[in-house]
PDB file of N, CA and C in Angstrom:
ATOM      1  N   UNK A   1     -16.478 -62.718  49.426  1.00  0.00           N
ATOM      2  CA  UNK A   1     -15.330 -63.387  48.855  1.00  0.00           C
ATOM      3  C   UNK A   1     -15.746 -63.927  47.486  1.00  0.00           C
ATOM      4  N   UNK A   2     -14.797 -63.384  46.399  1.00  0.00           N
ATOM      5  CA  UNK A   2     -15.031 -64.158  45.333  1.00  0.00           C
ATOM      6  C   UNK A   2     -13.881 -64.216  44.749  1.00  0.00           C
ATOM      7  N   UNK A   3     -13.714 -65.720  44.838  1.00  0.00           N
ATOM      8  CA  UNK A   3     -12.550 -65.647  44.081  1.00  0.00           C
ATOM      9  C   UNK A   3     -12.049 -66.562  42.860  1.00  0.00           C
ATOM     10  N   UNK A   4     -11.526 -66.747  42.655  1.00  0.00           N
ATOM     11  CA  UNK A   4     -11.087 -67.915  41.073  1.00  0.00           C
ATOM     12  C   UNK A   4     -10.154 -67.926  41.069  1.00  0.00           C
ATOM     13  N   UNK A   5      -9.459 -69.071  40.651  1.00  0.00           N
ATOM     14  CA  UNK A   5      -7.869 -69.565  40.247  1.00  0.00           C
ATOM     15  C   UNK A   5      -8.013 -70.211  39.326  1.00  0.00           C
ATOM     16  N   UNK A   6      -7.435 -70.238  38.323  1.00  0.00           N
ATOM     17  CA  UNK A   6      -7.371 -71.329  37.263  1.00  0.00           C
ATOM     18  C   UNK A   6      -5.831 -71.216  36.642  1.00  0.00           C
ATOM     19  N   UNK A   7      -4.637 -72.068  36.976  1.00  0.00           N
ATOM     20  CA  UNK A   7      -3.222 -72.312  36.295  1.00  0.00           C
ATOM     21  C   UNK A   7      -3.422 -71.697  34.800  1.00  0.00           C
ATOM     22  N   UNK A   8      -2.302 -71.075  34.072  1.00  0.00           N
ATOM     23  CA  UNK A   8      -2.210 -71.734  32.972  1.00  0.00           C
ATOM     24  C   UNK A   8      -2.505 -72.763  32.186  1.00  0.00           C
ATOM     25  N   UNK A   9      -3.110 -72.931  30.969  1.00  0.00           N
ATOM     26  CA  UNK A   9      -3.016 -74.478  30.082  1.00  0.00           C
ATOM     27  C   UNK A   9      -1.852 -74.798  30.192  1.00  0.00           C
ATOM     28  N   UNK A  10      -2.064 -76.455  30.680  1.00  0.00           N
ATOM     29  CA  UNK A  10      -0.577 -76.781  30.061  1.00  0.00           C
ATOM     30  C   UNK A  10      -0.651 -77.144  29.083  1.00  0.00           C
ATOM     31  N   UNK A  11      -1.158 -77.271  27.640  1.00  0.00           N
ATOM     32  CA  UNK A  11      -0.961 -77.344  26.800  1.00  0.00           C
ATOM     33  C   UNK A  11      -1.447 -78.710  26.082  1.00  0.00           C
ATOM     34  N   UNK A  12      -0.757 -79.720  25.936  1.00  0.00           N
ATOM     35  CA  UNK A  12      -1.149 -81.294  25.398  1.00  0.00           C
ATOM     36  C   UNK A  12      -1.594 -81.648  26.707  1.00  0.00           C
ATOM     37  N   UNK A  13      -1.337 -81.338  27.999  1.00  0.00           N
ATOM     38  CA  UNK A  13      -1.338 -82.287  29.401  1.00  0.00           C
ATOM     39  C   UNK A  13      -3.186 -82.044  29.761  1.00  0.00           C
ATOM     40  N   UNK A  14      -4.045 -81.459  28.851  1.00  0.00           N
ATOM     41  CA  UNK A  14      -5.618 -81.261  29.325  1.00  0.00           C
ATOM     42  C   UNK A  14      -5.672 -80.400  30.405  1.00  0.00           C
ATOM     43  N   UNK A  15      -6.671 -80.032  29.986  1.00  0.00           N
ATOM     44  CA  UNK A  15      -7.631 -78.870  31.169  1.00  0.00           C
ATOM     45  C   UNK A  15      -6.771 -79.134  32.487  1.00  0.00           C
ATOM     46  N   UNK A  16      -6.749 -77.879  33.225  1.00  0.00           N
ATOM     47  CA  UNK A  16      -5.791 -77.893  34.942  1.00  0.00           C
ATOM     48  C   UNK A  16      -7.457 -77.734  35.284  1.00  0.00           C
ATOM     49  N   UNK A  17      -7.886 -78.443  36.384  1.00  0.00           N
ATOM     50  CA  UNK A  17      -8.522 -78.067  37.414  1.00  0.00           C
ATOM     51  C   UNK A  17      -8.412 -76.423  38.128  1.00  0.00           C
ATOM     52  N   UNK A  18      -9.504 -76.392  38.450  1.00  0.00           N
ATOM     53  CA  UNK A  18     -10.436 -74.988  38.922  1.00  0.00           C
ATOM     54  C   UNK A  18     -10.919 -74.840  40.337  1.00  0.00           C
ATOM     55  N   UNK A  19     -10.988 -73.834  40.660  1.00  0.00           N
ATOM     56  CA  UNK A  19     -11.881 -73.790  41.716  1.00  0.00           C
ATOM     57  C   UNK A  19     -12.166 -72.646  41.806  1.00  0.00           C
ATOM     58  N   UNK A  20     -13.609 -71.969  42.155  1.00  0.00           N
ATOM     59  CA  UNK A  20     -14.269 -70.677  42.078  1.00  0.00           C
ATOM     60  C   UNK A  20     -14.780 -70.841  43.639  1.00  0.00           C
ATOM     61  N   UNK A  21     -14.678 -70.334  44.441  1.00  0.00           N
ATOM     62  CA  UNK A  21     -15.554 -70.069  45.174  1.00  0.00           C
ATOM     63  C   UNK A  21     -16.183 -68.223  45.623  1.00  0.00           C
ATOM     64  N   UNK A  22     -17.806 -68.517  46.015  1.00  0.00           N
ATOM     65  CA  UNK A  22     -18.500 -67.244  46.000  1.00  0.00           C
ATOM     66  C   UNK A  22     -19.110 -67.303  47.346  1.00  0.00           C
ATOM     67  N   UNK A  23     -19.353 -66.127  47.878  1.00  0.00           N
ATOM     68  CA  UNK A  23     -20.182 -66.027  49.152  1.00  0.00           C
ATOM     69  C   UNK A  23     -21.397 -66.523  49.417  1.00  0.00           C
ATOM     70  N   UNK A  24     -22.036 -67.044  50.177  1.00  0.00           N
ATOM     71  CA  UNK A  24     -23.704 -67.047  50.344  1.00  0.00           C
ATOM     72  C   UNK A  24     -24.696 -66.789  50.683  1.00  0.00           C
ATOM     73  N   UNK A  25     -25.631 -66.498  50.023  1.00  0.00           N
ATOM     74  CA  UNK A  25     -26.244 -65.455  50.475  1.00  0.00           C
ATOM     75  C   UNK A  25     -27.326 -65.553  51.478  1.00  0.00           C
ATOM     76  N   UNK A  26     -27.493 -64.904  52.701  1.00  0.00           N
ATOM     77  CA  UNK A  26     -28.333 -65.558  53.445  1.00  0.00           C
ATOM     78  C   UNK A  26     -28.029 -66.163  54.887  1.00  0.00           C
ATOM     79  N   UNK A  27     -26.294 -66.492  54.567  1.00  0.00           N
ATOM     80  CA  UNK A  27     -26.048 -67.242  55.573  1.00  0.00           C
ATOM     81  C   UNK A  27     -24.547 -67.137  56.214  1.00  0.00           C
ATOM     82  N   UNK A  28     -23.831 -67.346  56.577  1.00  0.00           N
ATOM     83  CA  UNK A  28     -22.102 -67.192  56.515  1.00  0.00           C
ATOM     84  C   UNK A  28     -21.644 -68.603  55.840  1.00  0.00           C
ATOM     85  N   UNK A  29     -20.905 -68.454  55.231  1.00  0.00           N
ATOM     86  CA  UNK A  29     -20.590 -69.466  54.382  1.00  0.00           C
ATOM     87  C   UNK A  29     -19.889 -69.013  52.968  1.00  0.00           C
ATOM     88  N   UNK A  30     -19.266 -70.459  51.977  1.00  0.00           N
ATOM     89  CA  UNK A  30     -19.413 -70.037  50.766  1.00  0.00           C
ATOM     90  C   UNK A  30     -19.629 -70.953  50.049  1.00  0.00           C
ATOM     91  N   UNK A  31     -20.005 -70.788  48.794  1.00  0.00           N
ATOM     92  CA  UNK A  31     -20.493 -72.049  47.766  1.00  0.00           C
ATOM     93  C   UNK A  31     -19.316 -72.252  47.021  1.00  0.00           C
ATOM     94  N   UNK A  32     -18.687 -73.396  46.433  1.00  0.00           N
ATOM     95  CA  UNK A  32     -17.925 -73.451  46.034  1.00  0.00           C
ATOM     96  C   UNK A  32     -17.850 -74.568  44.317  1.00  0.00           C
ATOM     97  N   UNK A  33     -17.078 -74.389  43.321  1.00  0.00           N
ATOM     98  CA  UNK A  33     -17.335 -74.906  42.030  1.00  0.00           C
ATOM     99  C   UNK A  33     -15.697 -75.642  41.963  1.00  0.00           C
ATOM    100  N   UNK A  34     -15.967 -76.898  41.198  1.00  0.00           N
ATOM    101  CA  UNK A  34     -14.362 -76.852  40.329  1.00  0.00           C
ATOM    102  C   UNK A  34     -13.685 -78.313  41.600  1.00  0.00           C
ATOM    103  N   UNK A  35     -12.670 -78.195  41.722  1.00  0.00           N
ATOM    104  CA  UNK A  35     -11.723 -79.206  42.643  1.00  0.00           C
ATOM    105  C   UNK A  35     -10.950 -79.149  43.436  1.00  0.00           C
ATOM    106  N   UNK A  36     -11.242 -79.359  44.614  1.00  0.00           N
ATOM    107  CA  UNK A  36      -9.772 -79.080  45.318  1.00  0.00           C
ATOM    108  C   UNK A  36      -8.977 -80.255  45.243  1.00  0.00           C
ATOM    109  N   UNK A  37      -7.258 -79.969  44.840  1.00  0.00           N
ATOM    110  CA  UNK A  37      -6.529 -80.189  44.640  1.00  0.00           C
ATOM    111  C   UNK A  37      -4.967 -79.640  44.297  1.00  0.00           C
ATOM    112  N   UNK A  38      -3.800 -80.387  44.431  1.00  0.00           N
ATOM    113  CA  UNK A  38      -2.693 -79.381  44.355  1.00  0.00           C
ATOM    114  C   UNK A  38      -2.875 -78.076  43.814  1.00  0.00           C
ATOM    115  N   UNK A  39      -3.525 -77.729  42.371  1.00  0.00           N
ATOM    116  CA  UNK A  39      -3.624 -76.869  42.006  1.00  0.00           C
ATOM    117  C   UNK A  39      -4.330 -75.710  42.875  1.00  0.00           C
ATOM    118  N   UNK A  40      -5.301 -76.370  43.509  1.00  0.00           N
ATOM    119  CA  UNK A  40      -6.099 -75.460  43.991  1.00  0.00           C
ATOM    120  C   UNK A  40      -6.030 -75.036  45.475  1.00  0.00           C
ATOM    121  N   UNK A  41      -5.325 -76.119  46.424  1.00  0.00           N
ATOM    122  CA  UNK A  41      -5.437 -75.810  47.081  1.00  0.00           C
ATOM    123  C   UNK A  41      -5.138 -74.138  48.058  1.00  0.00           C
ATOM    124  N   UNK A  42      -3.819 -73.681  47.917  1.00  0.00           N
ATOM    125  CA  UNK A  42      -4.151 -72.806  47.882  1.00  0.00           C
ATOM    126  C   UNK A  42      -5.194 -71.520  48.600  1.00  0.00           C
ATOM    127  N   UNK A  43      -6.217 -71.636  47.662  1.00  0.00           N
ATOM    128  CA  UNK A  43      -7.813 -71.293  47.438  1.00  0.00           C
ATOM    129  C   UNK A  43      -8.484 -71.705  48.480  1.00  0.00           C
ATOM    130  N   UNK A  44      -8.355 -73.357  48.608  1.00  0.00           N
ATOM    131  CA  UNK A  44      -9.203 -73.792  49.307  1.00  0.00           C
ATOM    132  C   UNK A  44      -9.021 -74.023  50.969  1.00  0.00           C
ATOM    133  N   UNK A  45      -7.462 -73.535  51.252  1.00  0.00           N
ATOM    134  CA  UNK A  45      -6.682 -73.329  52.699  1.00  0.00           C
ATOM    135  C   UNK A  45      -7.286 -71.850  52.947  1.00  0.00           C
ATOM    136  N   UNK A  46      -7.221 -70.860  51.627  1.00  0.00           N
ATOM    137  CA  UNK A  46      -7.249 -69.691  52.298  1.00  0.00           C
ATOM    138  C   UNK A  46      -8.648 -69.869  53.073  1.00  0.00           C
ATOM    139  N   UNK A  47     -10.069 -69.886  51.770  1.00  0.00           N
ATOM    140  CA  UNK A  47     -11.348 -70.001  52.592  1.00  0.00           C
ATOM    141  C   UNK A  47     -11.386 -70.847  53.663  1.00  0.00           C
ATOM    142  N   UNK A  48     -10.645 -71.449  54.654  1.00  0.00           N
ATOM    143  CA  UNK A  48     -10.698 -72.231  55.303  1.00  0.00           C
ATOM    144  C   UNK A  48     -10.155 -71.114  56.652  1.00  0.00           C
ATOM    145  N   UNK A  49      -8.557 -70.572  56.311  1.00  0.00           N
ATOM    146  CA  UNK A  49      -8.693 -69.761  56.699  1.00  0.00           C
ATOM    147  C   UNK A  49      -9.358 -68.577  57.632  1.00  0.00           C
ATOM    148  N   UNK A  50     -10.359 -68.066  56.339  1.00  0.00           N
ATOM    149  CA  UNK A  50     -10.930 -67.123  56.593  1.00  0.00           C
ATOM    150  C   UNK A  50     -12.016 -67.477  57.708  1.00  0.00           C
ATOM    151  N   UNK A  51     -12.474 -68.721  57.314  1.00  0.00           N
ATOM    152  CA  UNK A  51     -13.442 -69.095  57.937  1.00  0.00           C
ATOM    153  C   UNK A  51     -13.291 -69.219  59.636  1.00  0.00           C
ATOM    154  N   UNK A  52     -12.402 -69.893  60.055  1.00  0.00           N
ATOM    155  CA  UNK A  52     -12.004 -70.053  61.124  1.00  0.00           C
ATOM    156  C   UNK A  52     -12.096 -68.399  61.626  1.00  0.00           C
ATOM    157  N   UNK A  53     -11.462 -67.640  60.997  1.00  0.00           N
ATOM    158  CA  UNK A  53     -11.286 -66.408  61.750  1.00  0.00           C
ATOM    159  C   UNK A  53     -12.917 -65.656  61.951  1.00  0.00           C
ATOM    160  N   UNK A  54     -14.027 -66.320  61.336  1.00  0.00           N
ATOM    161  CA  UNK A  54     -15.346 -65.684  61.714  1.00  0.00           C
ATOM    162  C   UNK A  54     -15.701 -65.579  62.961  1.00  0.00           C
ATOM    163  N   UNK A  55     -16.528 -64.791  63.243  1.00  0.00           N
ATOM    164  CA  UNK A  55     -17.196 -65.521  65.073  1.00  0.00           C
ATOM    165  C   UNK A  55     -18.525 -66.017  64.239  1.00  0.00           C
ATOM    166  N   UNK A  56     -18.470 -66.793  63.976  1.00  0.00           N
ATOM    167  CA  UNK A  56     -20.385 -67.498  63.784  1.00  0.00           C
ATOM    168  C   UNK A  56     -19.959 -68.986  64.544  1.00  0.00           C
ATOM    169  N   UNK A  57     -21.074 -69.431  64.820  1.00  0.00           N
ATOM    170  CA  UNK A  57     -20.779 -70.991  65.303  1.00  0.00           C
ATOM    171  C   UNK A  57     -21.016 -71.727  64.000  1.00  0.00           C
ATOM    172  N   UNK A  58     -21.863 -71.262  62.784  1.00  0.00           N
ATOM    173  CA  UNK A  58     -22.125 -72.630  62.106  1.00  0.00           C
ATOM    174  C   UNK A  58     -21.155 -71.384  60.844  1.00  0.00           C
ATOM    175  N   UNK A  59     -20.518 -72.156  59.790  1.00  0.00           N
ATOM    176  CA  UNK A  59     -20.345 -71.700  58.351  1.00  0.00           C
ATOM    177  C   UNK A  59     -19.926 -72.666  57.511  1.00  0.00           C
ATOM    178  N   UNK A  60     -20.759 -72.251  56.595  1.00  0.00           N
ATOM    179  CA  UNK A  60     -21.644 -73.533  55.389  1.00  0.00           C
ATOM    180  C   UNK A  60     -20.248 -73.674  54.636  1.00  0.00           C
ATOM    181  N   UNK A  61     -20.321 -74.526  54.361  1.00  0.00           N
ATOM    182  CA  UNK A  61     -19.796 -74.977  53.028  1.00  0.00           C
ATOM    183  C   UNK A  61     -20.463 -75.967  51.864  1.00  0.00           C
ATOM    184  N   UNK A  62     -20.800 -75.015  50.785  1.00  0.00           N
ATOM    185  CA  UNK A  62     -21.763 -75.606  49.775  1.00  0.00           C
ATOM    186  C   UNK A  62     -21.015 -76.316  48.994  1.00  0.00           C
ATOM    187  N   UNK A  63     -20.994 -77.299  48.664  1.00  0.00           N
ATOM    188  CA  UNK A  63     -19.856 -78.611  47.628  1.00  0.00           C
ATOM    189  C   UNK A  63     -20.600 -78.873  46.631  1.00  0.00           C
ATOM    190  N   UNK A  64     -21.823 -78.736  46.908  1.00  0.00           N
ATOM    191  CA  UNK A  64     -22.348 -79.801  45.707  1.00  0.00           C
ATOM    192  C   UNK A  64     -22.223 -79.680  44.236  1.00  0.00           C
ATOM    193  N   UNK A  65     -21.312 -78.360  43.673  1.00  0.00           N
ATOM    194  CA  UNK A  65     -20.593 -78.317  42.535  1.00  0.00           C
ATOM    195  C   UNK A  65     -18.996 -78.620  42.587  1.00  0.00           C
ATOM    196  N   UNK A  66     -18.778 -79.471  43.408  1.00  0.00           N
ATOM    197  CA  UNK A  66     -17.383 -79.359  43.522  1.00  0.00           C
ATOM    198  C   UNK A  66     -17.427 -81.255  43.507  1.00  0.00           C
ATOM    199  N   UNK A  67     -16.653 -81.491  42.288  1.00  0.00           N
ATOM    200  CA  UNK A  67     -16.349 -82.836  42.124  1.00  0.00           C
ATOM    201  C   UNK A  67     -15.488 -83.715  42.762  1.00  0.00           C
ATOM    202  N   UNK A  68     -14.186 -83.187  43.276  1.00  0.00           N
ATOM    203  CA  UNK A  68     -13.244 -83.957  44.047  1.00  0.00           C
ATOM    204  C   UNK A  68     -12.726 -82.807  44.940  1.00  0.00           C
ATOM    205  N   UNK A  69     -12.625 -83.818  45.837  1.00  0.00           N
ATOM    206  CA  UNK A  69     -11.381 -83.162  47.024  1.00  0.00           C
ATOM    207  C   UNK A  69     -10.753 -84.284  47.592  1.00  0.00           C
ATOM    208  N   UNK A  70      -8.763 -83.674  47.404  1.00  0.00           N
ATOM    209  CA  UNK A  70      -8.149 -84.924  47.472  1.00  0.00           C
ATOM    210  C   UNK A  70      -8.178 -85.136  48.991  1.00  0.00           C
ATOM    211  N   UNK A  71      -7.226 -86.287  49.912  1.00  0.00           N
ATOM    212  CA  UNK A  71      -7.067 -86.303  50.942  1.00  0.00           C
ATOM    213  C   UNK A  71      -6.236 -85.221  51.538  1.00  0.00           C
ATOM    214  N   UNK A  72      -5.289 -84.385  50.944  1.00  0.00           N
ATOM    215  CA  UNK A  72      -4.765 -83.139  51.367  1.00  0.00           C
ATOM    216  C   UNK A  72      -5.885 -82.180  51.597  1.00  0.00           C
ATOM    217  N   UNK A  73      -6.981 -81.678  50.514  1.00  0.00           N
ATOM    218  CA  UNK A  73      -7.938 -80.465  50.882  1.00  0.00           C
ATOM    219  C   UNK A  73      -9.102 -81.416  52.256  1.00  0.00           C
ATOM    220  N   UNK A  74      -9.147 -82.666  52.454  1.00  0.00           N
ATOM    221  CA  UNK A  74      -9.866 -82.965  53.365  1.00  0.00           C
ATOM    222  C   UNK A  74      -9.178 -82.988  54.781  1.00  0.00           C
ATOM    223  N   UNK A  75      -7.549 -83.467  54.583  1.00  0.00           N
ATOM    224  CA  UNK A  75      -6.908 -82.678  56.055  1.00  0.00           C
ATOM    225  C   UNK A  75      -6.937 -81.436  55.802  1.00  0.00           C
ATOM    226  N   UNK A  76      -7.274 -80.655  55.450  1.00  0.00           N
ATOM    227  CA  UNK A  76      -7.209 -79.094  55.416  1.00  0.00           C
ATOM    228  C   UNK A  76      -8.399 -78.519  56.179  1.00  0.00           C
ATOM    229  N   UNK A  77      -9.741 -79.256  56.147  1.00  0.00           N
ATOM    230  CA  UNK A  77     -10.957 -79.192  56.409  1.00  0.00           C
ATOM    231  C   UNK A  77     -10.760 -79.405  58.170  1.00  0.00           C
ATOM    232  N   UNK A  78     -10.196 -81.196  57.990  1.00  0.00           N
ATOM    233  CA  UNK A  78     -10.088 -81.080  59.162  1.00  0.00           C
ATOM    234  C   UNK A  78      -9.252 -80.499  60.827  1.00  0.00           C
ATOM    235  N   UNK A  79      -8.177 -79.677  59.602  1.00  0.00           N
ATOM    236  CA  UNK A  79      -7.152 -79.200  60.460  1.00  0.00           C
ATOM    237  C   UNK A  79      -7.848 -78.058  60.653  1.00  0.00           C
ATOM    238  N   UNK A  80      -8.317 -77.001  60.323  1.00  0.00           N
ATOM    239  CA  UNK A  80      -9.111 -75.796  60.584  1.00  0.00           C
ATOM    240  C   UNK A  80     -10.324 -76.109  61.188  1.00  0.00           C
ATOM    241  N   UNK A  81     -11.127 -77.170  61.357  1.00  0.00           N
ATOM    242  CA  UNK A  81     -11.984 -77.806  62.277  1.00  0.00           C
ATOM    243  C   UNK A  81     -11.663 -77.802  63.483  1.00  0.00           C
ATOM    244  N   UNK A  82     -10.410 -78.036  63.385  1.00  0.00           N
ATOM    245  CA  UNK A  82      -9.676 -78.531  65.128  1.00  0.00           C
ATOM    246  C   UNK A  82      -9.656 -77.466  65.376  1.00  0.00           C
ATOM    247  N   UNK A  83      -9.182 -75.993  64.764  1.00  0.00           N
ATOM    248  CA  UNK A  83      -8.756 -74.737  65.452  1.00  0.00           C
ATOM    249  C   UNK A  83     -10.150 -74.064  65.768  1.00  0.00           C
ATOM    250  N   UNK A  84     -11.455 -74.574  65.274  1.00  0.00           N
ATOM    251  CA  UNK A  84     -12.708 -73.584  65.893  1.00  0.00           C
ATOM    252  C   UNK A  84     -12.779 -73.548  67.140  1.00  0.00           C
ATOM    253  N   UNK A  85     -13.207 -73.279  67.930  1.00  0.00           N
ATOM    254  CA  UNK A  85     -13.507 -72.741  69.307  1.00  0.00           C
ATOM    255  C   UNK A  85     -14.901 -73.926  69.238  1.00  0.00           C
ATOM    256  N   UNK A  86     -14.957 -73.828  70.782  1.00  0.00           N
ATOM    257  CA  UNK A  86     -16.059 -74.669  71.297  1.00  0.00           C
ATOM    258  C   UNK A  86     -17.133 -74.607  70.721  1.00  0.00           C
ATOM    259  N   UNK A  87     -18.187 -75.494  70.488  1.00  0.00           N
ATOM    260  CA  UNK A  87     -19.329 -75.269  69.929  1.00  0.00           C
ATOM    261  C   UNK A  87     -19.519 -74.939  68.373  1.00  0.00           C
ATOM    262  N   UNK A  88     -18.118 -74.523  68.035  1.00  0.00           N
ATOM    263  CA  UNK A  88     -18.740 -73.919  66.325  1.00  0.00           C
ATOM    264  C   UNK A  88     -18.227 -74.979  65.632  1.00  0.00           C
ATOM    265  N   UNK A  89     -18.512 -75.108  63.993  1.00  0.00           N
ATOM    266  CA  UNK A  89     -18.471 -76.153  63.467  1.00  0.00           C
ATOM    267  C   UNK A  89     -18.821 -76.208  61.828  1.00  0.00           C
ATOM    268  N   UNK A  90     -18.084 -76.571  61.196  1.00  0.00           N
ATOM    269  CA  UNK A  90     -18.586 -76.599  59.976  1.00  0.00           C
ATOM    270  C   UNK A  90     -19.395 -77.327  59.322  1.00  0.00           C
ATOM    271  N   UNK A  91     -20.266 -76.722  58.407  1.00  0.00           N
ATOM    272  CA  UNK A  91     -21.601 -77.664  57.774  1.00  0.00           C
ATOM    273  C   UNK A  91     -21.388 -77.957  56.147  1.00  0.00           C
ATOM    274  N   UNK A  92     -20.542 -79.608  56.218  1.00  0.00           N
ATOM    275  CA  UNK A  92     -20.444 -79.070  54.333  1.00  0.00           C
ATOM    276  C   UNK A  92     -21.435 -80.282  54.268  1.00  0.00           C
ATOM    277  N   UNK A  93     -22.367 -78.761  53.140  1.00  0.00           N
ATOM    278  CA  UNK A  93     -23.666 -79.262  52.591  1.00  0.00           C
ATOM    279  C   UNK A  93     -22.918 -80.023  51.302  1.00  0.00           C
ATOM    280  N   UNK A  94     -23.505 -81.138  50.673  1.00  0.00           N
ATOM    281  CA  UNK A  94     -23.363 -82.253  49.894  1.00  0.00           C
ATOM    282  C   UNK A  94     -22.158 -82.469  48.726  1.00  0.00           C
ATOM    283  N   UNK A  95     -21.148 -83.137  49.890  1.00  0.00           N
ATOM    284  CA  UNK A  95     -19.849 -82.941  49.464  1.00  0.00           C
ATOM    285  C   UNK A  95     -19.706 -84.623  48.140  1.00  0.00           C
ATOM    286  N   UNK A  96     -18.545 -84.411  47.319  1.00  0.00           N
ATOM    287  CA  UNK A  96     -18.346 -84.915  46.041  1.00  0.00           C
ATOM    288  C   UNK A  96     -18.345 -86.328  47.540  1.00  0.00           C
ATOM    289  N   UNK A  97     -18.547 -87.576  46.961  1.00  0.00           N
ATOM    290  CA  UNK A  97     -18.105 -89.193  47.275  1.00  0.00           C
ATOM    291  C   UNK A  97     -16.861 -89.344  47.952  1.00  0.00           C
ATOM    292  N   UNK A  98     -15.790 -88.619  47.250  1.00  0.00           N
ATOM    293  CA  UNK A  98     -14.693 -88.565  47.635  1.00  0.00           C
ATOM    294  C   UNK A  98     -14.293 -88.580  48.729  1.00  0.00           C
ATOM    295  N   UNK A  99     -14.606 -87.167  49.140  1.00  0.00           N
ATOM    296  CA  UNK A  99     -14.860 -86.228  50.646  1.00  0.00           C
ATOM    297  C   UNK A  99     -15.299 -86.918  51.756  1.00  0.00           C
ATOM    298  N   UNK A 100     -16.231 -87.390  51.521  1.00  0.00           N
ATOM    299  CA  UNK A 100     -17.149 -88.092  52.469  1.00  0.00           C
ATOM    300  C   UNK A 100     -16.382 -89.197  52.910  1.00  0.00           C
ATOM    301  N   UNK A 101     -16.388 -90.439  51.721  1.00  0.00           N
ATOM    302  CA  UNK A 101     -15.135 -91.121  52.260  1.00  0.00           C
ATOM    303  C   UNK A 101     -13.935 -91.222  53.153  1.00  0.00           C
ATOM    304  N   UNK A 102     -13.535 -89.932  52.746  1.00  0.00           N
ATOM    305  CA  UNK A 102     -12.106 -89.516  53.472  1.00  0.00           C
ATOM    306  C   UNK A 102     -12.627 -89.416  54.818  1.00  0.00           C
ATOM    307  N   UNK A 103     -13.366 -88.497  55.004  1.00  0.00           N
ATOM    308  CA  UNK A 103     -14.087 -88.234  55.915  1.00  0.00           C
ATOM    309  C   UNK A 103     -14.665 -88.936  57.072  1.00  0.00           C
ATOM    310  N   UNK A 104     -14.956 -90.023  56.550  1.00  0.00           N
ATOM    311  CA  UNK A 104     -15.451 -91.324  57.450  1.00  0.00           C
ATOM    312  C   UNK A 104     -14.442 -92.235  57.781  1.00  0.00           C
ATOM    313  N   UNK A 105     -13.086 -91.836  56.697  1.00  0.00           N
ATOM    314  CA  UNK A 105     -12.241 -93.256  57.169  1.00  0.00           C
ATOM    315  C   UNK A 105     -11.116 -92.634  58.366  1.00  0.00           C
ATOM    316  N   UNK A 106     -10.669 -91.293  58.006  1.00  0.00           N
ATOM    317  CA  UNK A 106      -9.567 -90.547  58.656  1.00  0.00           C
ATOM    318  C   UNK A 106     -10.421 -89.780  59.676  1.00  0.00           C
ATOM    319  N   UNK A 107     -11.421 -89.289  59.439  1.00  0.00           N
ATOM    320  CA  UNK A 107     -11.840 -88.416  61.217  1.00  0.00           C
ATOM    321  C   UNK A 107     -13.082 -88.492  61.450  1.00  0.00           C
ATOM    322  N   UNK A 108     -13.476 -90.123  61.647  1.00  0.00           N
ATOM    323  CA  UNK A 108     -14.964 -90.366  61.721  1.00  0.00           C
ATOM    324  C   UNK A 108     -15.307 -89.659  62.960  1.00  0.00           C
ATOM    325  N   UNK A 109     -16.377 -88.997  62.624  1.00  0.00           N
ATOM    326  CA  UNK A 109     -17.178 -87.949  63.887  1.00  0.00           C
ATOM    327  C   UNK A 109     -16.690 -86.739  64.305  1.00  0.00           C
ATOM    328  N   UNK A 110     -15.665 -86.242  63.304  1.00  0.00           N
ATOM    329  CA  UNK A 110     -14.912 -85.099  64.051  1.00  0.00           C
ATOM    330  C   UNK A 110     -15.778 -84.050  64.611  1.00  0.00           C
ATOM    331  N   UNK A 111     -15.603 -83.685  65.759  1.00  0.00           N
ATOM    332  CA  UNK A 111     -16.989 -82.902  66.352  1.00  0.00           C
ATOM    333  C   UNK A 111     -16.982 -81.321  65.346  1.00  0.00           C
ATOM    334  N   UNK A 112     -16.047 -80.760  64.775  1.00  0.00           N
ATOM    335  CA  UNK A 112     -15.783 -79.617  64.221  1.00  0.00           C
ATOM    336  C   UNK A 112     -17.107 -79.895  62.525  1.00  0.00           C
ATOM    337  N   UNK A 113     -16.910 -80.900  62.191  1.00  0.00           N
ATOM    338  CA  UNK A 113     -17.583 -81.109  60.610  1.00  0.00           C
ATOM    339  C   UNK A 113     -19.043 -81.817  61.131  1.00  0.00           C
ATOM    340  N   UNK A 114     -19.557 -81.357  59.978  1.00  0.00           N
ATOM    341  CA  UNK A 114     -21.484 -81.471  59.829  1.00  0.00           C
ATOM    342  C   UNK A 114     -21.450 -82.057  58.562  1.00  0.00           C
ATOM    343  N   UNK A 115     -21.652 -83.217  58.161  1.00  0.00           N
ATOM    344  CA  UNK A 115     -21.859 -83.517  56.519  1.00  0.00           C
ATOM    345  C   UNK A 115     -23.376 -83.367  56.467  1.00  0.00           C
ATOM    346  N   UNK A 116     -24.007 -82.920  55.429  1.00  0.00           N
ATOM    347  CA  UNK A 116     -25.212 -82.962  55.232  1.00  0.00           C
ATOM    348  C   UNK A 116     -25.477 -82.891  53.944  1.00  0.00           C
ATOM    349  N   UNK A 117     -26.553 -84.133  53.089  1.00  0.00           N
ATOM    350  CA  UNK A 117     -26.682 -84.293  52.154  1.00  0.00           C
ATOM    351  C   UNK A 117     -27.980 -83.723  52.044  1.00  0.00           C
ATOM    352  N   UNK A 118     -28.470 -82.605  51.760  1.00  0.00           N
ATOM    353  CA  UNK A 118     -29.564 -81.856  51.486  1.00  0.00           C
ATOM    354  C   UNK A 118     -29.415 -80.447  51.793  1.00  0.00           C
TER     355      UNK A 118
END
């Protein structure tokens, strides 16, 4: 999977937010760049998506180039969490402040998510 979205400029309104995400290598998973947000989400439902539909028990999610994710792309995380099957679970390796937050305040311990800062 590789994919990119980037809106149109809007023009005087500054840079639209991005999001790239690429496969990884090595492992099932994908690394991901840029923000999730309205713009992006999208992008960041589909890989979520996709993911769910794997059979692996663990698939990574690499953040640590990814600056924000609003509380919509973090229910997104956790709504496709809920749909894994027993035992499997997602691992997002070192997600933006944001994330984490959300994370701890709306689905502390969700058995589906792995935060891991390293």
């Amino acid at each position: 999977m590789n994919t990119q979205y980037r809106v149109p400029d809007a023009g005087s309104c500054g840079p639209v937010p991005g999001l790239a995400v690429f496969p990884l290598s090595g492992r099932q998973g994908v690394r991901a760049t840029g923000e999730v947000v309205l713009t992006t989400r999208a992008i960041w439902e589909g890989v979520l998506e996709q993911a769910v539909r794997e059979d692996k028990d663990v698939y990574y999610l690499e953040l640590s180039d990814v600056t924000f994710v609003d509380v919509a792309g973090a229910g997104a995380l956790a709504a496709a969490a809920g749909q894994l099957g027993e035992g499997r679970r997602f691992v997002v390796r070192r997600p933006p402040a944001a994330l984490r937050r959300t994370l701890d305040l709306l689905w502390p311990g969700h058995a589906g998510i792995e935060v891991s800062m390293s």
